[in-house]
N, C-alpha and C. Protein backbone atom coordinates (compact mmCIF):
# COMPACT_ATOMS: atom_id res chain seq x y z
N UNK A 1 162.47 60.60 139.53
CA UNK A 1 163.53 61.06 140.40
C UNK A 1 163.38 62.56 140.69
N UNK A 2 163.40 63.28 139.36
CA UNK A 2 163.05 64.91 139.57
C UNK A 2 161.84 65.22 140.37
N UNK A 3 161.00 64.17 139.95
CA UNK A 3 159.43 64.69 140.99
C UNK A 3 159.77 65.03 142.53
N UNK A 4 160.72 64.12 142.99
CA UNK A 4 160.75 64.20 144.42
C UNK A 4 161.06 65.85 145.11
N UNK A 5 161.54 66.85 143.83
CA UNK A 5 160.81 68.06 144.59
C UNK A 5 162.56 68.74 145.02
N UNK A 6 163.61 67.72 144.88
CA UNK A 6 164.48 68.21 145.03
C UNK A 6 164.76 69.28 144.40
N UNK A 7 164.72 69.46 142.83
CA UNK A 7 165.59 70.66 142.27
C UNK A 7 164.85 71.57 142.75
N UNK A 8 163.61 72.18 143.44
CA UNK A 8 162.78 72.99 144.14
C UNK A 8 163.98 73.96 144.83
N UNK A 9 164.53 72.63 145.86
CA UNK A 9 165.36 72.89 147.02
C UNK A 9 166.56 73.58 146.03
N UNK A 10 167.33 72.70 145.56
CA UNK A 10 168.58 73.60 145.00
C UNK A 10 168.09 74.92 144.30
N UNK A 11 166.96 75.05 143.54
CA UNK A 11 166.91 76.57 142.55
C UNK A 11 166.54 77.59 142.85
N UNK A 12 165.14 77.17 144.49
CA UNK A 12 165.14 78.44 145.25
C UNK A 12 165.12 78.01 146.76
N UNK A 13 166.60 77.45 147.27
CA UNK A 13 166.65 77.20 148.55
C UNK A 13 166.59 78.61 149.24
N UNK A 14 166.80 80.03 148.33
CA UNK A 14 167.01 81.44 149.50
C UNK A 14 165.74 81.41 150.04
N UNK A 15 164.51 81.25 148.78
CA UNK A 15 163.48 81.61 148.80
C UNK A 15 162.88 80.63 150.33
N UNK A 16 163.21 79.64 150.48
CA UNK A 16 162.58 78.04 151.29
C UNK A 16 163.52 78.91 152.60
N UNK A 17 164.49 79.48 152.59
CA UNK A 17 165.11 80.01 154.11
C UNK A 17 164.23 81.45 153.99
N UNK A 18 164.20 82.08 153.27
CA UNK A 18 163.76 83.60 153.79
C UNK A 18 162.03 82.91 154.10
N UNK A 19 161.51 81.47 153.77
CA UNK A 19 160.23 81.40 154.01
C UNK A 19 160.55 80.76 155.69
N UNK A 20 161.43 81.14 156.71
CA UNK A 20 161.70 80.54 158.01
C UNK A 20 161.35 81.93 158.56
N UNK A 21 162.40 82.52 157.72
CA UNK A 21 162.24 84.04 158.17
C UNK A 21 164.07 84.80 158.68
N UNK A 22 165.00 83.84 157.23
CA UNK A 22 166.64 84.10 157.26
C UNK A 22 165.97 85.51 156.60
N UNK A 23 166.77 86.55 156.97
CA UNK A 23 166.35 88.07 156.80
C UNK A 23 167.70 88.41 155.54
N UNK A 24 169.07 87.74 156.27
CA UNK A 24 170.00 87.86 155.72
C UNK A 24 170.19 87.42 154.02
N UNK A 25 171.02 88.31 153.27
CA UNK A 25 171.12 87.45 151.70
C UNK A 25 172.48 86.64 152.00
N UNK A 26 173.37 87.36 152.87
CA UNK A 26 174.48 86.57 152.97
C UNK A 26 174.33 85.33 153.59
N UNK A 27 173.61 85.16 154.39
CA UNK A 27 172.80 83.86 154.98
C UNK A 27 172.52 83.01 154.66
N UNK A 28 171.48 83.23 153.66
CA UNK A 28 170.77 82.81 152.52
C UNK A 28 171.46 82.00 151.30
N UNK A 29 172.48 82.70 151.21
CA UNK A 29 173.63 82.34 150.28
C UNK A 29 174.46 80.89 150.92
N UNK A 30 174.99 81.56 152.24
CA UNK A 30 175.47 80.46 152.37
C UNK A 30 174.94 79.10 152.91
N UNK A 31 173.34 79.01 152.99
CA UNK A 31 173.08 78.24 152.86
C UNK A 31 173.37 77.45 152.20
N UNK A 32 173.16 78.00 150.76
CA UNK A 32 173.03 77.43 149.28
C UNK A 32 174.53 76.90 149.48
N UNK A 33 175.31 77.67 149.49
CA UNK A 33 176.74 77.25 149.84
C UNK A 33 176.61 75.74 150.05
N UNK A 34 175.94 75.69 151.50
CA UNK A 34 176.32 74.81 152.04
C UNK A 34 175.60 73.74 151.20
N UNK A 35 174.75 73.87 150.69
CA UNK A 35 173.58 72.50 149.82
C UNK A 35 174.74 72.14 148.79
N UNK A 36 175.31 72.75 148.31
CA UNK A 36 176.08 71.94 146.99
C UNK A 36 177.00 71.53 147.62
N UNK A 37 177.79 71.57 148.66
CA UNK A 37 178.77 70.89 149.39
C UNK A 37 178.22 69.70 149.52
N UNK A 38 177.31 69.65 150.27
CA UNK A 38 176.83 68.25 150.90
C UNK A 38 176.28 67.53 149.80
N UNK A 39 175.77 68.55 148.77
CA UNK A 39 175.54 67.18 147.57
C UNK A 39 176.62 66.62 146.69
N UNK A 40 177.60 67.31 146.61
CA UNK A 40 178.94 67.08 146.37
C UNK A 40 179.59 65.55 147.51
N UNK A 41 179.83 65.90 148.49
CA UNK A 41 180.24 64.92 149.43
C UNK A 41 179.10 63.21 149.03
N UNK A 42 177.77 63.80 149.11
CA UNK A 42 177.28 62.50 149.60
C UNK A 42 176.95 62.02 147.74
N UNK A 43 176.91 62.44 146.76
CA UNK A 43 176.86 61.64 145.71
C UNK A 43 178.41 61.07 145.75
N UNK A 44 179.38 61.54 145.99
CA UNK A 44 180.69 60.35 146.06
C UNK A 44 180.31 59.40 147.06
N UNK A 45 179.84 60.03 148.28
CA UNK A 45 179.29 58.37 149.35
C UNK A 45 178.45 57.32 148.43
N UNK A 46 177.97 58.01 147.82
CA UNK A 46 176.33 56.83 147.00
C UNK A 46 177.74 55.91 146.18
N UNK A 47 178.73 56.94 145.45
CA UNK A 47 179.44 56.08 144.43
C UNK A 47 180.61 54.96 145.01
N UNK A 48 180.62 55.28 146.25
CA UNK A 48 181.35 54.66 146.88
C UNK A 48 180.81 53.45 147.14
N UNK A 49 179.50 53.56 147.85
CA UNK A 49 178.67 52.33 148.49
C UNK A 49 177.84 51.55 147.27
N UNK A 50 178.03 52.24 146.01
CA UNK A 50 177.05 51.21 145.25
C UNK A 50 177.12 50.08 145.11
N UNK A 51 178.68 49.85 144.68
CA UNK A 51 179.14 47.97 144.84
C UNK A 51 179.28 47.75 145.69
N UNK A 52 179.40 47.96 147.14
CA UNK A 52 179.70 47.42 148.29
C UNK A 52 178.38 46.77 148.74
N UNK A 53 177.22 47.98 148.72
CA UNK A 53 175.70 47.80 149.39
C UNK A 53 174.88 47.41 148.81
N UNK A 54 174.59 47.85 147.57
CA UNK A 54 173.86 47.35 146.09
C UNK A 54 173.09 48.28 146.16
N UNK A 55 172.51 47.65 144.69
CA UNK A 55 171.86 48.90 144.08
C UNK A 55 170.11 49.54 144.52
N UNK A 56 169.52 48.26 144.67
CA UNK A 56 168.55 48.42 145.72
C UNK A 56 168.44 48.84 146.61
N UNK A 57 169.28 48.08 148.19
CA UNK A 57 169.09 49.25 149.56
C UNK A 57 169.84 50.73 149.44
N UNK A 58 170.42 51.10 148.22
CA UNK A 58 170.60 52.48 148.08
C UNK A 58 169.78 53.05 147.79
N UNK A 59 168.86 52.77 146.75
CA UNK A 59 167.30 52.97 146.32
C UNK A 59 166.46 53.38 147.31
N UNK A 60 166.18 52.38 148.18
CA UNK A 60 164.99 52.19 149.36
C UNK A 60 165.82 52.69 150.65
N UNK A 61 166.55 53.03 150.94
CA UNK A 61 167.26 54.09 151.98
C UNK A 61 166.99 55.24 151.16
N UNK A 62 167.17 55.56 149.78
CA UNK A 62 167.55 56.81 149.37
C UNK A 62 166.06 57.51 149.67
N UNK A 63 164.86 56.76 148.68
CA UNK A 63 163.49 56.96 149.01
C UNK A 63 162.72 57.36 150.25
N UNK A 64 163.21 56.15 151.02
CA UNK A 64 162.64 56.40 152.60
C UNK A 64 162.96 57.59 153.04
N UNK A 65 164.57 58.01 152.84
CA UNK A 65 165.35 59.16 153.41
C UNK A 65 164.66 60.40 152.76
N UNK A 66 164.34 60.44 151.75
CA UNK A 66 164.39 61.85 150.96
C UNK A 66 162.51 61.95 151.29
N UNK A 67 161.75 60.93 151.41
CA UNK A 67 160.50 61.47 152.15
C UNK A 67 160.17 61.95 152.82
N UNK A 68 161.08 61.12 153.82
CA UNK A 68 160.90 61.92 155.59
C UNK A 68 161.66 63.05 156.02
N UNK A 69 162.22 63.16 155.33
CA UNK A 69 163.04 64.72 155.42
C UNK A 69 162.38 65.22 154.16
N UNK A 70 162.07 65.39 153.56
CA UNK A 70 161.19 66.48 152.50
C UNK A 70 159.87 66.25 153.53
N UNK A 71 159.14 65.61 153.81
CA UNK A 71 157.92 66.12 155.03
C UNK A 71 158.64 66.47 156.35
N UNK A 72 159.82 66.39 156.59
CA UNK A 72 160.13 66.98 158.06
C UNK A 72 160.36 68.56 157.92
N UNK A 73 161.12 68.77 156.48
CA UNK A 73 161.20 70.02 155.61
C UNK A 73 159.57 70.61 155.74
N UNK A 74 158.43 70.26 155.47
CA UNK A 74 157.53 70.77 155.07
C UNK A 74 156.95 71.13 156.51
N UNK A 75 157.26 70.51 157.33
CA UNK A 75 156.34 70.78 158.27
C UNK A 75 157.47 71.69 159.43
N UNK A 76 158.22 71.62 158.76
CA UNK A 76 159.40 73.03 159.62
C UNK A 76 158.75 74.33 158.57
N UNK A 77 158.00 74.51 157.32
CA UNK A 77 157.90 75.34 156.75
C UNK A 77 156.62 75.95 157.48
N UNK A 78 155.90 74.49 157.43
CA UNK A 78 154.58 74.72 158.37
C UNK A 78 154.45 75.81 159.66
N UNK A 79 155.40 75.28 160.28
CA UNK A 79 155.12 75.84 162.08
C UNK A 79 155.79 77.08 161.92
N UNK A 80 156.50 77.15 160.95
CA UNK A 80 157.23 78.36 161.17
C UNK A 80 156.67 79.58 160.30
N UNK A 81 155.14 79.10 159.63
CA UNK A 81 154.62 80.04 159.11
C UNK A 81 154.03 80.61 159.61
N UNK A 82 153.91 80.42 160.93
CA UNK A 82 152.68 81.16 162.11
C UNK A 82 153.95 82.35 163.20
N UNK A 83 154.74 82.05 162.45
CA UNK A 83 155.86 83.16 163.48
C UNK A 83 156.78 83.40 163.06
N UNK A 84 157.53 83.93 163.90
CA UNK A 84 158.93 84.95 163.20
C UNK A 84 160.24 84.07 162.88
N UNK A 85 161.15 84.62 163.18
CA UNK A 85 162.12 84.01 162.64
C UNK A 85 162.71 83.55 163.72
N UNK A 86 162.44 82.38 164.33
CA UNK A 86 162.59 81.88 166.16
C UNK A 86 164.05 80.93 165.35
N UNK A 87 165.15 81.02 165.81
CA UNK A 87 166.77 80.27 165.53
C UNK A 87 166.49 78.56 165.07
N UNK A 88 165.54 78.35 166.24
CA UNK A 88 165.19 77.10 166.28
C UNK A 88 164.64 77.11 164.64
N UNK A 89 163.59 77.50 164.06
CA UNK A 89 163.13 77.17 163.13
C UNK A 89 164.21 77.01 161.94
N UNK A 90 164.84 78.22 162.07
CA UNK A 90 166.03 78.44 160.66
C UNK A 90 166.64 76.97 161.01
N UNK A 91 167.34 76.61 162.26
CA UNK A 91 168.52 75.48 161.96
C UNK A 91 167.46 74.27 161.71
N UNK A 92 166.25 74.41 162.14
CA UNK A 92 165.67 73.38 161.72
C UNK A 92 165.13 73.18 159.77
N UNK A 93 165.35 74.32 159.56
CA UNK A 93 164.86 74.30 158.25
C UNK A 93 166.61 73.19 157.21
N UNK A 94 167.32 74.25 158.04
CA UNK A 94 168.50 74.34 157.20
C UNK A 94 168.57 72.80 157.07
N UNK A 95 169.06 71.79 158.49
CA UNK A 95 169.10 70.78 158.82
C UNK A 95 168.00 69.87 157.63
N UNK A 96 166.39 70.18 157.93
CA UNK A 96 166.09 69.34 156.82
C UNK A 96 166.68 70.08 155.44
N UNK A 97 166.38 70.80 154.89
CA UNK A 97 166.96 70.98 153.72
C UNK A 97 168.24 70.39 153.23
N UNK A 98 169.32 69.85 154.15
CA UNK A 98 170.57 69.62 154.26
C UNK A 98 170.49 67.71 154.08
N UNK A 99 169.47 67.48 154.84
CA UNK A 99 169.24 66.13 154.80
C UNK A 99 168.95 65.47 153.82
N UNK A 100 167.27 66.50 153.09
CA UNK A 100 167.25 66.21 151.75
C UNK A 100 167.74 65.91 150.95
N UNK A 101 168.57 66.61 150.43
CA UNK A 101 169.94 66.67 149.41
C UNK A 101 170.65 65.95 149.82
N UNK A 102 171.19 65.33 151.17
CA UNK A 102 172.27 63.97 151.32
C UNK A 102 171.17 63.02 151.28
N UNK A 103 170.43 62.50 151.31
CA UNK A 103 169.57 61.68 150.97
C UNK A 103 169.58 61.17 149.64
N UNK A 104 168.96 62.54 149.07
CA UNK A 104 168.93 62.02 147.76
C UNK A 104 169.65 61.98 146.47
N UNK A 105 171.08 62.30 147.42
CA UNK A 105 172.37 62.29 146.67
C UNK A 105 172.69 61.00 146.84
N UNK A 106 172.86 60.43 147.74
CA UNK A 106 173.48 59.33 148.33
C UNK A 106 172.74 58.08 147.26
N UNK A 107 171.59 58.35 147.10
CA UNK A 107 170.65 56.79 146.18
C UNK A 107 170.63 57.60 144.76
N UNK A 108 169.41 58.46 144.95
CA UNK A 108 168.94 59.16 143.57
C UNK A 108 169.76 59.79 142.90
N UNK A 109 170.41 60.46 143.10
CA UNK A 109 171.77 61.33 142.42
C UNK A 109 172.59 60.27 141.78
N UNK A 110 173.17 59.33 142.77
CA UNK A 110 173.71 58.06 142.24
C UNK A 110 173.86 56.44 141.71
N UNK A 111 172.95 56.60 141.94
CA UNK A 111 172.10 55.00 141.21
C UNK A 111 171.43 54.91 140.22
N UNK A 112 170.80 55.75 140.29
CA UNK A 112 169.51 55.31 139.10
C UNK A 112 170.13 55.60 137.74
N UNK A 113 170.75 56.48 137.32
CA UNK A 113 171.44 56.20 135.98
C UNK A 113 172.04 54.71 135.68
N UNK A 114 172.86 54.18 136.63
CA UNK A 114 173.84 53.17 136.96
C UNK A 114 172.02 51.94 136.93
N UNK A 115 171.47 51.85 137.99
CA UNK A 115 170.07 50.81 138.00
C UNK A 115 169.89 50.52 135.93
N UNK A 116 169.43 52.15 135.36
CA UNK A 116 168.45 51.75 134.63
C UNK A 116 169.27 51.20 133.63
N UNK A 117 170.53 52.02 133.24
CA UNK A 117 171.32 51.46 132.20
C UNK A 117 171.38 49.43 132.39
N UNK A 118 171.99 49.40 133.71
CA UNK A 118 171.74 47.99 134.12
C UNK A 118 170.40 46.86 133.75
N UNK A 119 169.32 47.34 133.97
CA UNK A 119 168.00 46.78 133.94
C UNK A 119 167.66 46.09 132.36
N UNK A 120 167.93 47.40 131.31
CA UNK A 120 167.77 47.78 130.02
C UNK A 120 168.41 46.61 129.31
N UNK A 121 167.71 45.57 128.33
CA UNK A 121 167.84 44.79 127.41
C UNK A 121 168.71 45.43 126.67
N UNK A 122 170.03 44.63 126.06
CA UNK A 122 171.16 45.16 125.65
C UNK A 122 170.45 46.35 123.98
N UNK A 123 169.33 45.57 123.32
CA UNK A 123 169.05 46.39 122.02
C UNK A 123 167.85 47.25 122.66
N UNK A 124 167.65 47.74 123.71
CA UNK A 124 166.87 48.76 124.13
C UNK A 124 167.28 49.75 124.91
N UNK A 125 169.14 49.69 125.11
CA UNK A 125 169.70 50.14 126.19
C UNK A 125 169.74 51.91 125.78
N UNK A 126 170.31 51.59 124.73
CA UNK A 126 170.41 53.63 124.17
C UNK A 126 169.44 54.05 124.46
N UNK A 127 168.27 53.46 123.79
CA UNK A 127 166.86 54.10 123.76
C UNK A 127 166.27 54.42 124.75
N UNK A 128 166.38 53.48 125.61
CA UNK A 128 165.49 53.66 127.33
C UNK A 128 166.77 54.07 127.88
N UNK A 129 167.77 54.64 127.76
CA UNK A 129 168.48 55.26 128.74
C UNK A 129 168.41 56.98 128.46
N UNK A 130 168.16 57.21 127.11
CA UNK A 130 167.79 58.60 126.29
C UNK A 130 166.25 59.08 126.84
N UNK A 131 165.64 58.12 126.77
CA UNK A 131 164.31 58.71 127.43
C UNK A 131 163.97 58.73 128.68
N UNK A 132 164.91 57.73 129.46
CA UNK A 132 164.53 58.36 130.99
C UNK A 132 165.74 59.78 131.31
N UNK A 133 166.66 59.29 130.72
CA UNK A 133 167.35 61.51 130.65
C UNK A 133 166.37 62.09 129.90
N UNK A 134 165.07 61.74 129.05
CA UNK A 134 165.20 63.26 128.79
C UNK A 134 163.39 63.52 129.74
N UNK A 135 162.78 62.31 130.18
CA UNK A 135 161.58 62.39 130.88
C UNK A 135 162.41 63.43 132.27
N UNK A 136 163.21 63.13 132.55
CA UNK A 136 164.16 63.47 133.57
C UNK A 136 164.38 64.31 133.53
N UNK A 137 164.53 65.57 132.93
CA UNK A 137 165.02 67.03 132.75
C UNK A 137 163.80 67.45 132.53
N UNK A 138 162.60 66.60 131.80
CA UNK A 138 161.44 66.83 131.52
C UNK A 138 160.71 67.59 132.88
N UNK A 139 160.92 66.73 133.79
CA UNK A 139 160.54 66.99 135.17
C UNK A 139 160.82 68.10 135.99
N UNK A 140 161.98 67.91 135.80
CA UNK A 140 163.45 68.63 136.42
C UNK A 140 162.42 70.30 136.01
N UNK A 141 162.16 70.89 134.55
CA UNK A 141 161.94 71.60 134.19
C UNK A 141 160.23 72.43 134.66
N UNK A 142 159.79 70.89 134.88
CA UNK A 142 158.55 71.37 135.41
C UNK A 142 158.12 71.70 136.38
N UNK A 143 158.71 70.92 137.69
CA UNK A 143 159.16 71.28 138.89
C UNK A 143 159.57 72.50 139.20
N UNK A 144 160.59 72.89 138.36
CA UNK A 144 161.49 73.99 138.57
C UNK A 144 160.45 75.18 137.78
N UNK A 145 159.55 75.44 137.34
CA UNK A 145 159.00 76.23 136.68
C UNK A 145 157.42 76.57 137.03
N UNK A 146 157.01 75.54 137.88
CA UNK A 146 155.89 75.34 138.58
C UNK A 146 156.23 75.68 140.60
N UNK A 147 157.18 75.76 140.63
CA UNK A 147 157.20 75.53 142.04
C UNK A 147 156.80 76.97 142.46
N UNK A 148 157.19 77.97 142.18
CA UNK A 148 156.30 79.22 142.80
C UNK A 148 155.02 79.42 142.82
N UNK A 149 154.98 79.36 141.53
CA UNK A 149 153.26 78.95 141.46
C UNK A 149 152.79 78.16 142.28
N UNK A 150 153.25 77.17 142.42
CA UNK A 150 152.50 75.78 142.84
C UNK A 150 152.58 76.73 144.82
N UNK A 151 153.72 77.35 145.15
CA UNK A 151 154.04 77.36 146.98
C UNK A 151 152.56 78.10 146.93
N UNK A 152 152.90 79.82 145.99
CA UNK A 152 151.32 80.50 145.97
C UNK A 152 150.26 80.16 146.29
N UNK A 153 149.65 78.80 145.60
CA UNK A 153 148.50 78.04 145.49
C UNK A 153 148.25 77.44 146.66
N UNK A 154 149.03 76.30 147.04
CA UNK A 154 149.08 75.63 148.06
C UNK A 154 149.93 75.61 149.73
N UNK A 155 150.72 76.55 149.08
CA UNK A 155 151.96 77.26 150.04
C UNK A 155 153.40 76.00 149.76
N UNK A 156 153.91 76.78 150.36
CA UNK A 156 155.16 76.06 149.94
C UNK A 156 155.36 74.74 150.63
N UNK A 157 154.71 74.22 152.31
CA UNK A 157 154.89 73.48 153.45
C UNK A 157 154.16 72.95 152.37
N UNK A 158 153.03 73.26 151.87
CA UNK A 158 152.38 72.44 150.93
C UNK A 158 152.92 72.00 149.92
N UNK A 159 153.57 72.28 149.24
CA UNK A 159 154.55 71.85 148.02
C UNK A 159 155.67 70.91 148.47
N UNK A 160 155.82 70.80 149.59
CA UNK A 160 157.02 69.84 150.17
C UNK A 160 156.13 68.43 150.53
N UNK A 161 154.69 68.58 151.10
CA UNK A 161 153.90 67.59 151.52
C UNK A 161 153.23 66.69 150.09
N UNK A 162 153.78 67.47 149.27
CA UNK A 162 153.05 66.89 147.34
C UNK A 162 154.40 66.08 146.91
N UNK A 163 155.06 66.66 147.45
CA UNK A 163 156.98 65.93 146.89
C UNK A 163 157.10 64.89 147.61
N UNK A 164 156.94 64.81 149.32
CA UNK A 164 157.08 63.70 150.01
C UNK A 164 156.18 62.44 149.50
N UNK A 165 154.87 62.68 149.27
CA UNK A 165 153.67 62.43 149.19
C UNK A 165 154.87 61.02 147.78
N UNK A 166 155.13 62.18 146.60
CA UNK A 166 155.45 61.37 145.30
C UNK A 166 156.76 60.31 145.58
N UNK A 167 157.35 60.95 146.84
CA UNK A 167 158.88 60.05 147.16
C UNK A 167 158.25 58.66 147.99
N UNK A 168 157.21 59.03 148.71
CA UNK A 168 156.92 57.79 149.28
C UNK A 168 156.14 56.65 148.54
N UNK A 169 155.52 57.52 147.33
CA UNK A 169 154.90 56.15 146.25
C UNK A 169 155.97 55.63 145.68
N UNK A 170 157.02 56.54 144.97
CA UNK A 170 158.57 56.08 144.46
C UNK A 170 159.70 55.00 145.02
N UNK A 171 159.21 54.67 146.72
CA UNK A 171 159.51 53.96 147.53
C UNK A 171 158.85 52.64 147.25
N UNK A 172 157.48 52.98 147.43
CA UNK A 172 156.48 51.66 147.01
C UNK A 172 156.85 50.77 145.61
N UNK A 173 157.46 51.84 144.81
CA UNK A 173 157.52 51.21 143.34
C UNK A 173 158.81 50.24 143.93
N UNK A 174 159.97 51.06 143.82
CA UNK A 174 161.52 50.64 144.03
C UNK A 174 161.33 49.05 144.97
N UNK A 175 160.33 49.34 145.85
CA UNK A 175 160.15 47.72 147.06
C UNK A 175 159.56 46.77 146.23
N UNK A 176 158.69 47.48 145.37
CA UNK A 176 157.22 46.21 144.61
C UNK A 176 158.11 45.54 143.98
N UNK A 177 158.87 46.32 142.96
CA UNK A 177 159.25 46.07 141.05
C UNK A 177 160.92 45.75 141.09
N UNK A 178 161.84 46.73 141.83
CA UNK A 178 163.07 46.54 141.54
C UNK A 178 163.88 45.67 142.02
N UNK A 179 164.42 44.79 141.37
CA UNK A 179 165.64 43.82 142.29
C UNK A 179 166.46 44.19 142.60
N UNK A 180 167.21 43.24 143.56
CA UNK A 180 169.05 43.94 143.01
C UNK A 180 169.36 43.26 141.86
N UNK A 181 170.81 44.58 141.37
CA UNK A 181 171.05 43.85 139.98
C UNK A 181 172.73 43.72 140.12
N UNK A 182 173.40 43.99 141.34
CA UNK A 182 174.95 43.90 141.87
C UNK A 182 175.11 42.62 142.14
N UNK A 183 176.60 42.05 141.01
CA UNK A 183 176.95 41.17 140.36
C UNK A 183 175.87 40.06 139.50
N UNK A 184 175.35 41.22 139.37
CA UNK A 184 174.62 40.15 137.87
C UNK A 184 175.04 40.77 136.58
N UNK A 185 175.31 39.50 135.45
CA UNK A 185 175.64 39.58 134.50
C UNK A 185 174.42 40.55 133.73
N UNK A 186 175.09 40.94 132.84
CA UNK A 186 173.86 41.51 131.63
C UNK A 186 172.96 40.76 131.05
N UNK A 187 173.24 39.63 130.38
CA UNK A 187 172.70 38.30 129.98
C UNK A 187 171.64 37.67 130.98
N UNK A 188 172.10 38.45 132.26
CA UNK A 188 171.28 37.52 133.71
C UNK A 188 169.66 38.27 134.16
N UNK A 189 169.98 39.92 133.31
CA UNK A 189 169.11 40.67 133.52
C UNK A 189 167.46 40.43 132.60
N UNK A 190 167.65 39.96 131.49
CA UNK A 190 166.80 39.38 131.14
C UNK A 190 166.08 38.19 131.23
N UNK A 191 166.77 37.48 131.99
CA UNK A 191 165.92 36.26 132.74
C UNK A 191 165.70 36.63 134.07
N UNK A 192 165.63 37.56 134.98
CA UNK A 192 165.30 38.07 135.96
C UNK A 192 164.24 38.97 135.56
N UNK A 193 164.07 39.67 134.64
CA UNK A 193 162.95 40.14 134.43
C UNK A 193 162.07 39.76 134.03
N UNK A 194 162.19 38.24 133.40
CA UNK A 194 160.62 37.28 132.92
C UNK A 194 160.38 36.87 133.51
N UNK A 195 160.66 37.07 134.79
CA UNK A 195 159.97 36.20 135.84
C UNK A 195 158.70 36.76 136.61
């Protein structure tokens, strides 16, 4: 979930706008402003729609969504590395950046705790729910600690095209492997998985 490059966006979204060419800190700021709003709003949408829609097409909307806007993100980082700070580019940055985060609020933010606990054989449930939180922060940490480095190396349009790249295999998995698991019993989850 962390791979997808999001916490990038929340820890140095100033850095991802002053790379458009936002000059402003107050700007900059309220970007950020605006990113925790919308991830605020759309993880209550995800919690809203989980029993209604299930837990799957929140998954595979969330995936699809957070690819194509983390590469629509990357390639607004792209074009706009060859020039100044043209309006068009900033609202285009902001916009994907904005998308991102409702994307992957809406599935990833809100499902997958809810999926795995679900999935998890009742005497394996603590255990595999402890280790995907802590592979999960695991990430979270590496991401977040690698990402300058990593923009340096490859540039940052490049660091968004490595995140999309991992959201769209994360897609492949969620379509191959995951069922739905809305209104199935617990008892039901282990005969759905020997199959």
């Amino acid at each position: 979930v962390q791979a997808s490059g999001v916490d990038a966006i929340l820890l140095y979204s100033p850095l991802v706008f002053k790379a458009v060419g936002v000059a402003s800190d107050s700007a900059a700021i309220g970007g950020t402003v605006a990113i925790g709003a919308v991830k605020t709003c759309f993880i209550l949408v995800g919690m809203l729609l989980t029993d209604r829609v299930g837990r799957r097409p929140l998954l595979l909307a969330s995936t699809a969504g957070v690819a194509a806007t983390t590469a629509s993100l990357a390639l607004t980082l792209r074009l706009a590395s060859g020039g100044g700070a043209a309006p068009a580019a900033v609202a285009a940055c902001l916009t994907s950046v904005l998308a991102v985060v409702a994307t992957y609020s809406v599935g990833y933010g809100s499902v997958v705790n809810t999926y795995s606990a679900e999935i998890l054989p009742l005497r394996l449930r603590a255990q595999g729910s402890g280790l995907g939180v802590a592979v999960n922060r695991l990430t979270c940490g590496l991401v977040g600690m690698t990402f300058i480095s990593l923009a340096g190396g490859i540039t940052m349009a490049g660091c968004f095209f490595l995140y999309a790249g991992v959201t769209a295999a994360a897609f492949v998995f969620v379509y191959a492997l995951l069922p739905e698991t809305r209104r199935r019993t617990l008892e039901d989850m282990g005969v759905l998985f020997d199959k």
